[in-house]
N, C-alpha and C. Protein backbone atom coordinates (compact mmCIF):
# COMPACT_ATOMS: atom_id res chain seq x y z
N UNK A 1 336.71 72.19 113.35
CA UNK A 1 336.84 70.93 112.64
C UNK A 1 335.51 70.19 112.70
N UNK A 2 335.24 69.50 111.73
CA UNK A 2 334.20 68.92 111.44
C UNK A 2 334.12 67.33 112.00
N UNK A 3 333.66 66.86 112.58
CA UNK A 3 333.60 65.62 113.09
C UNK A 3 333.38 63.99 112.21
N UNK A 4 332.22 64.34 111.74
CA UNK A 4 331.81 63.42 110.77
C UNK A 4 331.32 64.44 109.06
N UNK A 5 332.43 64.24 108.47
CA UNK A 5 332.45 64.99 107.29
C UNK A 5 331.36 64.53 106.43
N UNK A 6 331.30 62.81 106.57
CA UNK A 6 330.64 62.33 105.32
C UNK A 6 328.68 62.74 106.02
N UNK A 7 328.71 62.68 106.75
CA UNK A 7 326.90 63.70 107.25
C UNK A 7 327.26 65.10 107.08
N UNK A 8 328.17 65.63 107.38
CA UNK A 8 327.84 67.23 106.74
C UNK A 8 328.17 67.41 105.84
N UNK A 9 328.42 66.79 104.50
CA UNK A 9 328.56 66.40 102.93
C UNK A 9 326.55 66.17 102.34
N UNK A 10 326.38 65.35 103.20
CA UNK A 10 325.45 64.72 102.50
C UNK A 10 323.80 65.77 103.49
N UNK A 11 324.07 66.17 104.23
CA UNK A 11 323.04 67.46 104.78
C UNK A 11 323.41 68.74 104.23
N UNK A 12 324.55 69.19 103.98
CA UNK A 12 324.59 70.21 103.74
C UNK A 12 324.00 70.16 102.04
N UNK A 13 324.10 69.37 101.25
CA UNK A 13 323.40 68.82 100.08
C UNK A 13 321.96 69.08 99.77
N UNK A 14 321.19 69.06 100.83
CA UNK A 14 319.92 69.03 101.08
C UNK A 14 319.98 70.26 100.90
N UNK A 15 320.49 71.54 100.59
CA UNK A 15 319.95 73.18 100.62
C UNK A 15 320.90 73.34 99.35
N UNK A 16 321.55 72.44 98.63
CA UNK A 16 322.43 73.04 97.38
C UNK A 16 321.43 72.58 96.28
N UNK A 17 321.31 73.93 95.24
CA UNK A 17 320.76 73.80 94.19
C UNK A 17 320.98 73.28 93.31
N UNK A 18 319.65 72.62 92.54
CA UNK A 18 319.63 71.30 91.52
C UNK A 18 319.76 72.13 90.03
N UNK A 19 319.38 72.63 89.49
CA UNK A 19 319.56 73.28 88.35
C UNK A 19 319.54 74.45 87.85
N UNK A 20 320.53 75.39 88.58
CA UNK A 20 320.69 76.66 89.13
C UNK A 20 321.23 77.43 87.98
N UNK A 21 320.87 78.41 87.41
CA UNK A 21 321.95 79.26 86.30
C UNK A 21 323.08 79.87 86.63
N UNK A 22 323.34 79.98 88.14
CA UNK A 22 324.72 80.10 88.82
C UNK A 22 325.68 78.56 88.89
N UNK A 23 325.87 78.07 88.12
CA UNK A 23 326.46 76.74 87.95
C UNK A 23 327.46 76.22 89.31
N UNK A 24 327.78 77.55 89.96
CA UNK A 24 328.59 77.11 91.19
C UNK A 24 328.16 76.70 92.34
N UNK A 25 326.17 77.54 92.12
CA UNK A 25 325.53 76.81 93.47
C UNK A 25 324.97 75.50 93.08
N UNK A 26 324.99 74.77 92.03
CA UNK A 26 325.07 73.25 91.92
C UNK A 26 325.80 72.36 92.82
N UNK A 27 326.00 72.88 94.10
CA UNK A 27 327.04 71.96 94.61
C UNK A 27 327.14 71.97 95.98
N UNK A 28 328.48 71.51 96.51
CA UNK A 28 328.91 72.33 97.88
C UNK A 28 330.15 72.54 97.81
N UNK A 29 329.98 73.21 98.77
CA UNK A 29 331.41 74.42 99.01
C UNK A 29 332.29 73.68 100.66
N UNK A 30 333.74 73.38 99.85
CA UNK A 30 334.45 73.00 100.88
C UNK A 30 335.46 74.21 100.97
N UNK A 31 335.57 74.74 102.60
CA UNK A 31 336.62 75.33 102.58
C UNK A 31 337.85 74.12 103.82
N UNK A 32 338.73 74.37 103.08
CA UNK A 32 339.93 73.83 103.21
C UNK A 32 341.29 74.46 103.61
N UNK A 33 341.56 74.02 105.01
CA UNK A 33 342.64 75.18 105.67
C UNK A 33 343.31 73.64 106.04
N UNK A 34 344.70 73.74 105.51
CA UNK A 34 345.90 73.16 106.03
C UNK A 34 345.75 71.45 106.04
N UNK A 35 344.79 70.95 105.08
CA UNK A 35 344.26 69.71 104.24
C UNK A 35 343.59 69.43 105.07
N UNK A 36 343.09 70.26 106.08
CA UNK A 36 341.37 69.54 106.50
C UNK A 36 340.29 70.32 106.15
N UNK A 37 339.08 70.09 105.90
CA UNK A 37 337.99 70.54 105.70
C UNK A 37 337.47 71.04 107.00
N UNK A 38 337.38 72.55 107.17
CA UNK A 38 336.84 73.09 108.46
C UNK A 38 335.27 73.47 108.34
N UNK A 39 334.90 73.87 107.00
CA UNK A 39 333.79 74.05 106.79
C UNK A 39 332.75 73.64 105.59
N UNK A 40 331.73 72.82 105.51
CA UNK A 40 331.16 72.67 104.05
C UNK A 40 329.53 73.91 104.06
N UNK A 41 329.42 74.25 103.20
CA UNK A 41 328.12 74.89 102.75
C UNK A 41 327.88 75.03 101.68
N UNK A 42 326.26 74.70 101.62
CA UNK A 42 325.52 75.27 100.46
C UNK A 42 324.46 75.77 100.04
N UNK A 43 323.83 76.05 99.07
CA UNK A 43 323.25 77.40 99.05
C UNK A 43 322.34 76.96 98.05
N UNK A 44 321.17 77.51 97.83
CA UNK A 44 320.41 77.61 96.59
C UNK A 44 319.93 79.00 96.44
N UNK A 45 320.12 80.15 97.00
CA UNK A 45 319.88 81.43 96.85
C UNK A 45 318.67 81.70 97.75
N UNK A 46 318.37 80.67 98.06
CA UNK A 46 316.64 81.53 99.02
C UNK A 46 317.56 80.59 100.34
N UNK A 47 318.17 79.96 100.67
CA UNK A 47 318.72 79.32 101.69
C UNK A 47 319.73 78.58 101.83
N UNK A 48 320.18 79.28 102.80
CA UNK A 48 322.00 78.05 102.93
C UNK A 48 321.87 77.02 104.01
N UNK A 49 323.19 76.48 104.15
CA UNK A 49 323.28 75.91 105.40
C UNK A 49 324.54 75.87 105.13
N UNK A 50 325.41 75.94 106.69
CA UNK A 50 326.51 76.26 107.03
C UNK A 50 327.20 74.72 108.07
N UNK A 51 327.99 74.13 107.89
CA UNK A 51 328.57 73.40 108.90
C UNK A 51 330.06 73.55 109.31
N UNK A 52 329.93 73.62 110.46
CA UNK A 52 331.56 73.49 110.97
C UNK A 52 331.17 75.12 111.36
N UNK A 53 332.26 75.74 111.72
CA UNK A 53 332.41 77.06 112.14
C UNK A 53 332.30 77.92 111.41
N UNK A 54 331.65 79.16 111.42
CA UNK A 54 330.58 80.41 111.07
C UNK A 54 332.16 81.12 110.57
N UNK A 55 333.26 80.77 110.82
CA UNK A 55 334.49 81.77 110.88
C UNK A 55 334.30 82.54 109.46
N UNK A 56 334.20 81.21 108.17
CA UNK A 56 334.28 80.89 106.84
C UNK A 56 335.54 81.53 106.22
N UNK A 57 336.79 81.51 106.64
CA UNK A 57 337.85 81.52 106.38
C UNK A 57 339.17 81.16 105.29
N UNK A 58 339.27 81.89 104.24
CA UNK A 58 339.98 81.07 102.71
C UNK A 58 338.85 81.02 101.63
N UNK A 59 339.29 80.18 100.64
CA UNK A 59 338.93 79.93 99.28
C UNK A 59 337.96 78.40 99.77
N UNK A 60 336.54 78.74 98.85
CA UNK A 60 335.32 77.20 98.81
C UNK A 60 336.66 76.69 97.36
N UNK A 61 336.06 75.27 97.86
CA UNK A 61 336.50 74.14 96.84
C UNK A 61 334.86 73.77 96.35
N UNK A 62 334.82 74.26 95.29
CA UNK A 62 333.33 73.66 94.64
C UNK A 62 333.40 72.30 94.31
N UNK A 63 332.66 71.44 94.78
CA UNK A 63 332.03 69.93 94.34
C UNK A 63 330.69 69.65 93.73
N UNK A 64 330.71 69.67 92.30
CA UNK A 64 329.17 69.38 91.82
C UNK A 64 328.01 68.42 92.75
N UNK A 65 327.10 68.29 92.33
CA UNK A 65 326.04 67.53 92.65
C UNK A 65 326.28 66.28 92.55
N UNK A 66 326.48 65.73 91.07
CA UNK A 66 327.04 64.81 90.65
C UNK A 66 327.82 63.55 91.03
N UNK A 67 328.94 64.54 91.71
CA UNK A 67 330.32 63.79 92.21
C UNK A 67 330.36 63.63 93.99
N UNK A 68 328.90 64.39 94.45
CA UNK A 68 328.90 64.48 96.13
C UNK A 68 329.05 62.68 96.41
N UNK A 69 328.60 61.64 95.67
CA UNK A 69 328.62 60.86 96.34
C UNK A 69 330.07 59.85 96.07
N UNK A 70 330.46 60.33 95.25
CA UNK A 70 332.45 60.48 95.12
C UNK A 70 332.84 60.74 96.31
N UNK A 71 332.81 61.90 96.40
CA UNK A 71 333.01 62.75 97.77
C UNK A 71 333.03 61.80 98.66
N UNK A 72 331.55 61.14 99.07
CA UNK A 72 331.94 60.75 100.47
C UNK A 72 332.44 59.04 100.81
N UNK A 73 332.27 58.36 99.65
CA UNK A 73 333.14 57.45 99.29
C UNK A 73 334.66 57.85 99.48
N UNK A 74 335.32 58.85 99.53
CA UNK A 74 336.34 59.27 99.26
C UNK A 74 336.76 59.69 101.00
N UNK A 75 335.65 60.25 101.59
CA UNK A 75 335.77 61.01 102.84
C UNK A 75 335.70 59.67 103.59
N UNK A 76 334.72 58.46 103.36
CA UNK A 76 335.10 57.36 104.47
C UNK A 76 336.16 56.71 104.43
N UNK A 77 337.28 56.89 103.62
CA UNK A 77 338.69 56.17 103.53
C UNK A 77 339.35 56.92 104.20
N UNK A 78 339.21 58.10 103.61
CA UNK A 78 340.21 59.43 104.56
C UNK A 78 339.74 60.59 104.48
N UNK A 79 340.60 61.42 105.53
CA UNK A 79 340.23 62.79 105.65
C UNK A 79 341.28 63.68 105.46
N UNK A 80 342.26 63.31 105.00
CA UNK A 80 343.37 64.15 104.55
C UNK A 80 343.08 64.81 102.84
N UNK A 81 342.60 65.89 102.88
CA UNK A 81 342.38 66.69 101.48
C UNK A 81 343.68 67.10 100.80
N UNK A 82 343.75 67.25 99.67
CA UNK A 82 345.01 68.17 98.74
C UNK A 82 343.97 68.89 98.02
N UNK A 83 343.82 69.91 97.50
CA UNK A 83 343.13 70.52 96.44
C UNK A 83 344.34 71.10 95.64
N UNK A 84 344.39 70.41 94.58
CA UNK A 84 345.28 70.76 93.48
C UNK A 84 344.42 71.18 92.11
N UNK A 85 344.15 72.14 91.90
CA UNK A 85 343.20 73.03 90.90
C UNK A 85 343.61 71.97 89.65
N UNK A 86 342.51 71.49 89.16
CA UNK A 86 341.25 71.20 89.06
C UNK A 86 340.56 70.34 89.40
N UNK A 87 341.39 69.62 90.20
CA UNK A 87 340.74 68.44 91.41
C UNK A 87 340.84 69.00 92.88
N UNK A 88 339.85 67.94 93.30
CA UNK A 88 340.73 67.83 95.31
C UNK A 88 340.79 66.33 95.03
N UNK A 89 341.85 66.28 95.84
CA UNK A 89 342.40 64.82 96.34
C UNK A 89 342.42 64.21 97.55
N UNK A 90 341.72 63.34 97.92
CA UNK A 90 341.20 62.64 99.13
C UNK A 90 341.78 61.04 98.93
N UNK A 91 342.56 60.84 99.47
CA UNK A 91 343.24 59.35 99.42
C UNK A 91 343.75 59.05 98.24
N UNK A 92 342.96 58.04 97.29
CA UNK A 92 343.16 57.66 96.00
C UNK A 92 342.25 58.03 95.60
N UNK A 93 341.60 59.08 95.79
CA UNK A 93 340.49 59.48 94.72
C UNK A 93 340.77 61.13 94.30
N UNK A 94 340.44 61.36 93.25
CA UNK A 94 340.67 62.98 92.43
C UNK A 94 339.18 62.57 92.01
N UNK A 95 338.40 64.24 92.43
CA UNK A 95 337.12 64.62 92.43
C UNK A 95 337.51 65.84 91.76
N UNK A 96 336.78 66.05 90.36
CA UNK A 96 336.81 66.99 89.62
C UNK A 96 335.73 68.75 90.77
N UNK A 97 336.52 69.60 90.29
CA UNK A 97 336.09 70.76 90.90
C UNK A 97 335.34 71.68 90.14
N UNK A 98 334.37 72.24 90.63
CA UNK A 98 333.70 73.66 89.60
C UNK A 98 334.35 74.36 89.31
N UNK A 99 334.29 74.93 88.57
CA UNK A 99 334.84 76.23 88.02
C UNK A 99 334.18 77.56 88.62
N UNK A 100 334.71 78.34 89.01
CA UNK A 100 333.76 79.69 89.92
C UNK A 100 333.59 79.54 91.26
N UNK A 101 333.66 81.15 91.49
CA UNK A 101 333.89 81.27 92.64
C UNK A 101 332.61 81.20 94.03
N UNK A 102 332.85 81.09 94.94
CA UNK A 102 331.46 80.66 95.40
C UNK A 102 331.08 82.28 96.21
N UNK A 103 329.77 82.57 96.30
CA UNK A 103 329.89 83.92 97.26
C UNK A 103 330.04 84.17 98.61
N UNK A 104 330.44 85.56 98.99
CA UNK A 104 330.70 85.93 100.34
C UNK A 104 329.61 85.48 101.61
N UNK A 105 330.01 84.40 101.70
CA UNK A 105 328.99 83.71 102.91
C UNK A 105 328.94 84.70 104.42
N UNK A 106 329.81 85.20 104.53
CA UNK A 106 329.55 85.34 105.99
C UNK A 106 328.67 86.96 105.85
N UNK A 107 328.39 87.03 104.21
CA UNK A 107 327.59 88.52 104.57
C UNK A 107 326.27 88.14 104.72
N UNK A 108 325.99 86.67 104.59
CA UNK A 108 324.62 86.72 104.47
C UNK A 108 324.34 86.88 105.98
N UNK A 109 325.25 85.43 106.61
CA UNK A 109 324.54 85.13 107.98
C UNK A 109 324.21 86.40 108.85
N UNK A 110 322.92 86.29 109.58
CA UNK A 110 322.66 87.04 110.45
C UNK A 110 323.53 87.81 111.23
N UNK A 111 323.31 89.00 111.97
CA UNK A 111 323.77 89.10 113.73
C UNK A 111 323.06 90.05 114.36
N UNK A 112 322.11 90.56 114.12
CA UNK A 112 320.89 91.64 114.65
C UNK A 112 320.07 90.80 115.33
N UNK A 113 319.37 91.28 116.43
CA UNK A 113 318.93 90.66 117.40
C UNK A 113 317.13 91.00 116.84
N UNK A 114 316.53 89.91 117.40
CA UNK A 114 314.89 89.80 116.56
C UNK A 114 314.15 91.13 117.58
N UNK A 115 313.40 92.00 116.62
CA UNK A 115 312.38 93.22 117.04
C UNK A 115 310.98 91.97 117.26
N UNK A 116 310.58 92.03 118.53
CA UNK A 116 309.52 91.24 118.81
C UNK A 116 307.93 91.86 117.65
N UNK A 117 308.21 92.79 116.90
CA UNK A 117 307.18 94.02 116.65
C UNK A 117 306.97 93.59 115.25
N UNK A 118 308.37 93.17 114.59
CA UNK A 118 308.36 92.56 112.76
C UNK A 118 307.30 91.08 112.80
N UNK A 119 307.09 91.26 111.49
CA UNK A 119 306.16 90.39 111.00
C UNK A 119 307.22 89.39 109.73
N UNK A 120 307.62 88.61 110.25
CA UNK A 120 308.87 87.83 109.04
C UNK A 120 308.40 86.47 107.92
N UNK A 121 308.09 86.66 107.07
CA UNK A 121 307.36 85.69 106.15
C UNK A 121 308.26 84.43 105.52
N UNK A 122 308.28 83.28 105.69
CA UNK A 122 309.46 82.58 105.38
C UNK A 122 308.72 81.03 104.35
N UNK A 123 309.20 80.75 103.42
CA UNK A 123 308.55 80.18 102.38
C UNK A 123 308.17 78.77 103.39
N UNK A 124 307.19 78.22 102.89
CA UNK A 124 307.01 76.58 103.69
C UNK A 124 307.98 75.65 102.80
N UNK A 125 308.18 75.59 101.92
CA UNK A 125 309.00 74.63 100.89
C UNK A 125 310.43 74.59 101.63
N UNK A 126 311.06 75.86 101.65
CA UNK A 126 312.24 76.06 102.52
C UNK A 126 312.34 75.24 104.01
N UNK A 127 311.19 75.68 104.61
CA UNK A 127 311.60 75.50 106.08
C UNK A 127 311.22 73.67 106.32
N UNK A 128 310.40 73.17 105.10
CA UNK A 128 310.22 71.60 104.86
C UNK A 128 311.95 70.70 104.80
N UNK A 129 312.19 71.54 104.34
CA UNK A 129 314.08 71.19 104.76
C UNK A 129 314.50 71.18 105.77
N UNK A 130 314.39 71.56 106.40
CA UNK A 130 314.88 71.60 107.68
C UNK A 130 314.81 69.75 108.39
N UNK A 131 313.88 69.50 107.73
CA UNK A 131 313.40 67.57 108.41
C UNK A 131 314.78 67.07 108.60
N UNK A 132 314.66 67.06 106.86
CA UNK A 132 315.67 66.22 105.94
C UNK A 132 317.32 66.62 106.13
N UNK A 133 317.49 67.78 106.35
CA UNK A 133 318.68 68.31 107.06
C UNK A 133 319.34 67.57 108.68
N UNK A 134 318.44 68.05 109.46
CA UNK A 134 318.20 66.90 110.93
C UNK A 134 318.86 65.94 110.43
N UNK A 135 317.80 65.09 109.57
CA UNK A 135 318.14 63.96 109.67
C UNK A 135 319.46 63.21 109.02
N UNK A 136 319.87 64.20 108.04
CA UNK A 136 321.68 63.76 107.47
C UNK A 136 322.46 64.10 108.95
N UNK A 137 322.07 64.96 109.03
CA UNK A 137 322.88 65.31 110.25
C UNK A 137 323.05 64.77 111.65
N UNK A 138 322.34 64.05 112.07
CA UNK A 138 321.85 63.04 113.07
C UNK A 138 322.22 61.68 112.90
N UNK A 139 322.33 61.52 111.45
CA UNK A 139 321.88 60.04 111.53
C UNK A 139 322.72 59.18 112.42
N UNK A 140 324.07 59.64 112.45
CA UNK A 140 325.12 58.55 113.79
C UNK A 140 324.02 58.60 115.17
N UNK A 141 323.65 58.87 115.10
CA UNK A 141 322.99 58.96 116.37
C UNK A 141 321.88 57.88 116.76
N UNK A 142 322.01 57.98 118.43
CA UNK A 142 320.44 56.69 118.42
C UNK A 142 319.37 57.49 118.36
N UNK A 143 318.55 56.66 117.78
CA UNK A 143 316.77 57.51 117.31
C UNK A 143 316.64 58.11 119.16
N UNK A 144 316.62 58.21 120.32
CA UNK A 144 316.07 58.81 121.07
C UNK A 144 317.24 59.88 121.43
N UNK A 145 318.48 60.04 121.44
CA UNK A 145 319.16 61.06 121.07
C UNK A 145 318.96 62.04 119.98
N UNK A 146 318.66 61.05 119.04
CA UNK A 146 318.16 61.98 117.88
C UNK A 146 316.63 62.66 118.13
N UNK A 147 316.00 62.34 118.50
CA UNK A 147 314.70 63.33 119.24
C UNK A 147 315.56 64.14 119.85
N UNK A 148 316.14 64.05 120.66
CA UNK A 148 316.61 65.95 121.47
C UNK A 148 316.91 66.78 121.02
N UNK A 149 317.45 66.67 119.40
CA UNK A 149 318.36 67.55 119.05
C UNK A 149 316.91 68.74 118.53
N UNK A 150 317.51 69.41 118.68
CA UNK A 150 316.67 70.89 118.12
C UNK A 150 317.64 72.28 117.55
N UNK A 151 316.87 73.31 117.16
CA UNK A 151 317.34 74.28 116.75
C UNK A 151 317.05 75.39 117.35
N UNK A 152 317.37 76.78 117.25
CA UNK A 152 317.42 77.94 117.69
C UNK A 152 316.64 78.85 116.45
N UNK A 153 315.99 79.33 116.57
CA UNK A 153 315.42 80.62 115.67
C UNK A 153 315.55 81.93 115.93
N UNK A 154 316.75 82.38 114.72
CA UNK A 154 317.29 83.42 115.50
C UNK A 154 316.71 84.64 113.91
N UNK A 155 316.67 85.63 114.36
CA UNK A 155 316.34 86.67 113.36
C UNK A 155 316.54 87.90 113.71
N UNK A 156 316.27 89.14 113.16
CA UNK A 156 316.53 90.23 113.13
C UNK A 156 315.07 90.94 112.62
N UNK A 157 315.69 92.49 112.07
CA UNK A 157 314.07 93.10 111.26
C UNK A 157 313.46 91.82 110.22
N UNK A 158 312.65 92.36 109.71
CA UNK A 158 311.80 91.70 108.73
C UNK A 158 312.41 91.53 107.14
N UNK A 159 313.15 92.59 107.05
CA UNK A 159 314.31 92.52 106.02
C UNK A 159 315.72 91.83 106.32
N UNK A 160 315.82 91.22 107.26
CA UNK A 160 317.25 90.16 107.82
C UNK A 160 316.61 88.99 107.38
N UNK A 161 317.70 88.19 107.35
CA UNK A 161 317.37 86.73 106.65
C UNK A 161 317.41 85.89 108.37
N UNK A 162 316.71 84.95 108.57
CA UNK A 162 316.46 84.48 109.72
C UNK A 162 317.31 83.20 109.96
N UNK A 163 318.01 82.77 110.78
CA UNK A 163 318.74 81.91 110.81
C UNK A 163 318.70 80.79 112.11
N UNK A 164 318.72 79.70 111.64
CA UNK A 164 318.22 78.67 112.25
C UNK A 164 319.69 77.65 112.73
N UNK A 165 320.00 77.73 114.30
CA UNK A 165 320.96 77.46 114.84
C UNK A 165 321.22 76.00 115.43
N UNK A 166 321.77 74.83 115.03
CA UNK A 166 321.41 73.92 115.46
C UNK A 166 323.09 73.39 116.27
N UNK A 167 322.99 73.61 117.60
CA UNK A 167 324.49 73.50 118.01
C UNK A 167 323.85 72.70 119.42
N UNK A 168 324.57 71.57 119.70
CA UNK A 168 324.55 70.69 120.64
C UNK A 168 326.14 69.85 120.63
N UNK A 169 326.15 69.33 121.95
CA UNK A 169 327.25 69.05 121.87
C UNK A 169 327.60 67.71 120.87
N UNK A 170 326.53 66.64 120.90
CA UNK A 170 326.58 65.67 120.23
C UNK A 170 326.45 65.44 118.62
N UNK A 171 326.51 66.77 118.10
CA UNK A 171 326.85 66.87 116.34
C UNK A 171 327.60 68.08 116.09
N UNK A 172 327.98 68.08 114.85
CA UNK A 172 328.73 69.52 114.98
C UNK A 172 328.08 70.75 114.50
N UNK A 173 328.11 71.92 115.07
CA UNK A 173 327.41 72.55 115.15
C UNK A 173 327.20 73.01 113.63
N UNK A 174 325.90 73.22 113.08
CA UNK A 174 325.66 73.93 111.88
C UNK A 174 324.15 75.04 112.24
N UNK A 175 324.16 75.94 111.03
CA UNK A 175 322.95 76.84 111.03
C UNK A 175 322.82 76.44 109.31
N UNK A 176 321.60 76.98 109.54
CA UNK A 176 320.44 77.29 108.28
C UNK A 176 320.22 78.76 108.12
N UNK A 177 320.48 79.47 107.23
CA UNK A 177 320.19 80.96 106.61
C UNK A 177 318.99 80.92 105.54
N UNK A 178 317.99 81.48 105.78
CA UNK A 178 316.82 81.93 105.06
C UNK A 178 316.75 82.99 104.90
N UNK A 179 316.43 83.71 103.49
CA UNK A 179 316.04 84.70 103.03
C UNK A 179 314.68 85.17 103.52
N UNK A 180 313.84 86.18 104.29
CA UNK A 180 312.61 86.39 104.10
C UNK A 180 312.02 86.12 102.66
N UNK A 181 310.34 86.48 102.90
CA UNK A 181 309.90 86.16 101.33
C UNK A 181 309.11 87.71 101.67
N UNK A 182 308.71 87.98 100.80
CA UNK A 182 308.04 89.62 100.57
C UNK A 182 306.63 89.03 101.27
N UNK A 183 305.89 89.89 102.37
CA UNK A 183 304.60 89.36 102.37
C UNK A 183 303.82 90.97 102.45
């Protein structure tokens, strides 16, 4: 379960693509087990980010770009979801849904352990996200709590996508998935 929905709404945002020809990664992806939101992610194809638990369990509820800040207008009244196709329903609010399906997340994330020997090339534009991520994700926090928090850099061969682990007790735990870049 996700703690503070309306920061992992608005961080997980920060890695969903702005004008994508996959119209479904325009957004984020709620999955929804038993009207709570256990997990949000999103994606722009060179990088995700994942919040709540890695399980990724059921059907994403797609939420455009658009309507994220619906969303969390909607998420600070309540946290009781309905997703009734072609909305989700959050209190008194109906948030229109994408159409399409979102992809198999848990094939991206990592689990091979890093060869000290690979050489792994990872875009700077990408990993410049990472700030701005932190910082949705933090923000309940006091600025010198918020200095401690850090991440994990976890990877595999040079052909594994490298994944960036940010789990402390004082937010809820999320990672970052990066694609290598060819070098």
């Amino acid at each position: 379960m996700i703690n503070n929905l309306v920061q992992a709404v608005k961080a997980a945002k920060v890695f969903a693509a702005k004008n994508d020809i996959r119209f479904y990664f325009n957004g984020v992806a709620l999955y929804v087990n038993d009207g709570v939101i256990e997990y949000v992610v999103a994606t722009d194809g060179f990088s995700m980010a994942v919040i709540g638990s890695t399980e990724l369990n059921g059907e994403a509820s797609i939420i455009a770009n658009k309507d994220i800040d619906t969303l969390c207008n909607a998420l600070a009244t309540s946290d009781q979801v309905k997703v009734n196709w072609p909305v989700i329903e959050i209190g008194d609010y109906k948030i229109p849904l994408v159409d399409g399906r979102y992809p198999n997340v848990k094939r991206v994330i990592p689990t091979g352990e890093r060869k000290p020997a690979d050489v792994i090339g990872i875009q700077p534009d990408i990993l410049a996200k990472l700030k701005p991520f932190k910082a949705a994700l933090t923000k309940n926090l006091k600025p010198r709590d918020r200095a401690h928090i850090g991440c994990k850099m976890m990877c595999g061969s040079a052909s594994e996508a490298v994944m960036f682990k940010f789990d402390n007790e004082k937010i809820d735990n999320a990672i970052v998935v990066v694609n290598p870049m060819r070098l």
